[in-house]
C-alpha atoms as a PDB file:
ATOM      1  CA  UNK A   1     -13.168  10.342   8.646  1.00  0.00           C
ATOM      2  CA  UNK A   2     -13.113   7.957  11.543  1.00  0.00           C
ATOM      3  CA  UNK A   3     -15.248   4.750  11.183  1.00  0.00           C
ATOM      4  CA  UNK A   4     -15.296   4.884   7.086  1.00  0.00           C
ATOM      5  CA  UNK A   5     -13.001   3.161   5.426  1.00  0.00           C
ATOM      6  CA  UNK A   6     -10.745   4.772   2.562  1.00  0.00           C
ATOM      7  CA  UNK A   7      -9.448   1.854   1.223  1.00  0.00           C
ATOM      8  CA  UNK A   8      -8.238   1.307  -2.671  1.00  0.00           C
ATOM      9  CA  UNK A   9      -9.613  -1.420  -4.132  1.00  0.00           C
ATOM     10  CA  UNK A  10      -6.025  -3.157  -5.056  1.00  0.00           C
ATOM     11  CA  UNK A  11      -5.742  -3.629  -1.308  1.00  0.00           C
ATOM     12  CA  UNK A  12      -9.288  -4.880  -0.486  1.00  0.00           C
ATOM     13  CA  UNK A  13      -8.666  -8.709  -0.998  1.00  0.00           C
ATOM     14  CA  UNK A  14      -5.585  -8.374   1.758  1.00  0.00           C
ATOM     15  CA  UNK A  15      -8.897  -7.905   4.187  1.00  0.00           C
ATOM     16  CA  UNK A  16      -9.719 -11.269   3.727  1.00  0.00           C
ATOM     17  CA  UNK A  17      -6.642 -12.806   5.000  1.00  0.00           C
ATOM     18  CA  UNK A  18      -6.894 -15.102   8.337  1.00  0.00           C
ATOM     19  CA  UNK A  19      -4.092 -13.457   9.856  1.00  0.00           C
ATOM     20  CA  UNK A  20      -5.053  -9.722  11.654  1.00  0.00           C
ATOM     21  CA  UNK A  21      -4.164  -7.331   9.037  1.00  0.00           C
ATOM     22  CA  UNK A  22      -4.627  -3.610   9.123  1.00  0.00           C
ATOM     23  CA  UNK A  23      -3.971  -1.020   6.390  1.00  0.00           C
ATOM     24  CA  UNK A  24      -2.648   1.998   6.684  1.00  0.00           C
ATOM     25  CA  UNK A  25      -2.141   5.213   4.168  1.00  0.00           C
ATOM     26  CA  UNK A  26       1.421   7.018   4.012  1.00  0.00           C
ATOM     27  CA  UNK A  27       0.675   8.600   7.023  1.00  0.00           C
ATOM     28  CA  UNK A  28       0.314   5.762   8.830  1.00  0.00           C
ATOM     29  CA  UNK A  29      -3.517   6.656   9.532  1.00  0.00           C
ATOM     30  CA  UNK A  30      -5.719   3.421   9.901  1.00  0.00           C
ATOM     31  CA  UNK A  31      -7.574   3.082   6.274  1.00  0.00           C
ATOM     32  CA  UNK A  32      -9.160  -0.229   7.759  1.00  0.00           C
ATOM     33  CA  UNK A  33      -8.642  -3.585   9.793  1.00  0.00           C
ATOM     34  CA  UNK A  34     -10.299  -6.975   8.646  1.00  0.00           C
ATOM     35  CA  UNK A  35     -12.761  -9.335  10.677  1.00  0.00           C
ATOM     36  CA  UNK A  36      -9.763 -11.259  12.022  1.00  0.00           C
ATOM     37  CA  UNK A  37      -8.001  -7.920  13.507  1.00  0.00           C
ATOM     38  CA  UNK A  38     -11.307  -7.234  15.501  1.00  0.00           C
ATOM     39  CA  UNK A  39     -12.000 -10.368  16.857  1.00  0.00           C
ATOM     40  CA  UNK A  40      -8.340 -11.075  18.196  1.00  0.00           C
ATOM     41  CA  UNK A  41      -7.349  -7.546  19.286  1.00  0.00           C
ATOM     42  CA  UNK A  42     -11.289  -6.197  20.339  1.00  0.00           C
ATOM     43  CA  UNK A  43     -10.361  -3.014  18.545  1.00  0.00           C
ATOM     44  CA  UNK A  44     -13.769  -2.101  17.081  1.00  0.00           C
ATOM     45  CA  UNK A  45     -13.393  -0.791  13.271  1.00  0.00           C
ATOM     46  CA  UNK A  46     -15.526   2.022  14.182  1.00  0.00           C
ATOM     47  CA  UNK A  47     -13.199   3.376  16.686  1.00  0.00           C
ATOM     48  CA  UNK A  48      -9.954   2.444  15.052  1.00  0.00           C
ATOM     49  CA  UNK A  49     -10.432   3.659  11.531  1.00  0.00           C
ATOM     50  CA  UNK A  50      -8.571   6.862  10.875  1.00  0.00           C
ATOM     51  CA  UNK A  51      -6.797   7.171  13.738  1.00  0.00           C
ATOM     52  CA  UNK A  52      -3.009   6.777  13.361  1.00  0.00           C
ATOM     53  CA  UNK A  53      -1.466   3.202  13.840  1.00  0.00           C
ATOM     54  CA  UNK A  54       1.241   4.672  16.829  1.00  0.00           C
ATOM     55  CA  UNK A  55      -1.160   4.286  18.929  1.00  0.00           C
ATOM     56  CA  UNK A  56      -0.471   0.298  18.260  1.00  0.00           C
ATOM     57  CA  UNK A  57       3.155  -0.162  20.176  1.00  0.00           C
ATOM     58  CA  UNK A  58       3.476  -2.065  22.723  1.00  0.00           C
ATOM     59  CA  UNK A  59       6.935  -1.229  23.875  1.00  0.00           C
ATOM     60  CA  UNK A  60       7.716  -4.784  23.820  1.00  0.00           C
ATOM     61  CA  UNK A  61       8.673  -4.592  19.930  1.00  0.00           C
ATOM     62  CA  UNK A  62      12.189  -3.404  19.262  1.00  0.00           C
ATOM     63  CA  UNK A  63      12.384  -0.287  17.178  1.00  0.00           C
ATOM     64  CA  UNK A  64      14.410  -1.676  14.023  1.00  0.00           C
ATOM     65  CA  UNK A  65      10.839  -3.437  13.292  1.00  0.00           C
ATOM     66  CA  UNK A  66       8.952  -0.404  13.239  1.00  0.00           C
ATOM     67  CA  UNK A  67      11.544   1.476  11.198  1.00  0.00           C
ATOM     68  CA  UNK A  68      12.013  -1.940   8.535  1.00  0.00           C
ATOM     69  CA  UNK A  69       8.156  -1.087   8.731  1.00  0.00           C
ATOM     70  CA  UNK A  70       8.411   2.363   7.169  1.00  0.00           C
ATOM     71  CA  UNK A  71      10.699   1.524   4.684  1.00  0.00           C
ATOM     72  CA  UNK A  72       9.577  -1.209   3.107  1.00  0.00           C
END
């Protein structure tokens, strides 16, 4: 389902944030990414949608955050 967006409409209005926010389902697959995501990061919605949000670390962020990021 790459490129079209899943996303419950409880969580639509966190898409209009100005931070970069992206959304992810349990599985950590990308559900969809908001205008300020794009611009900053140059990850195009079209390719990003779908895929699963690992593909995001950088290496440089110490694993505790991820895992405080699954469990919250």
């Amino acid at each position: 389902m790459k490129g079209k967006s899943r996303l419950p409409f409880e969580l639509a209005g966190y898409l209009k944030l100005g931070d970069a926010v992206i959304i992810t389902d349990q599985d950590h697959g990308i559900l969809d990414i908001n205008e300020y995501y794009e611009r900053t990061t140059w990850d195009l919605r079209n390719s990003i949608i779908g895929v699963k949000a690992g593909f995001l670390k950088s290496g440089i962020t110490p694993l505790y955050t991820y895992t405080s990021l699954k469990t919250s």
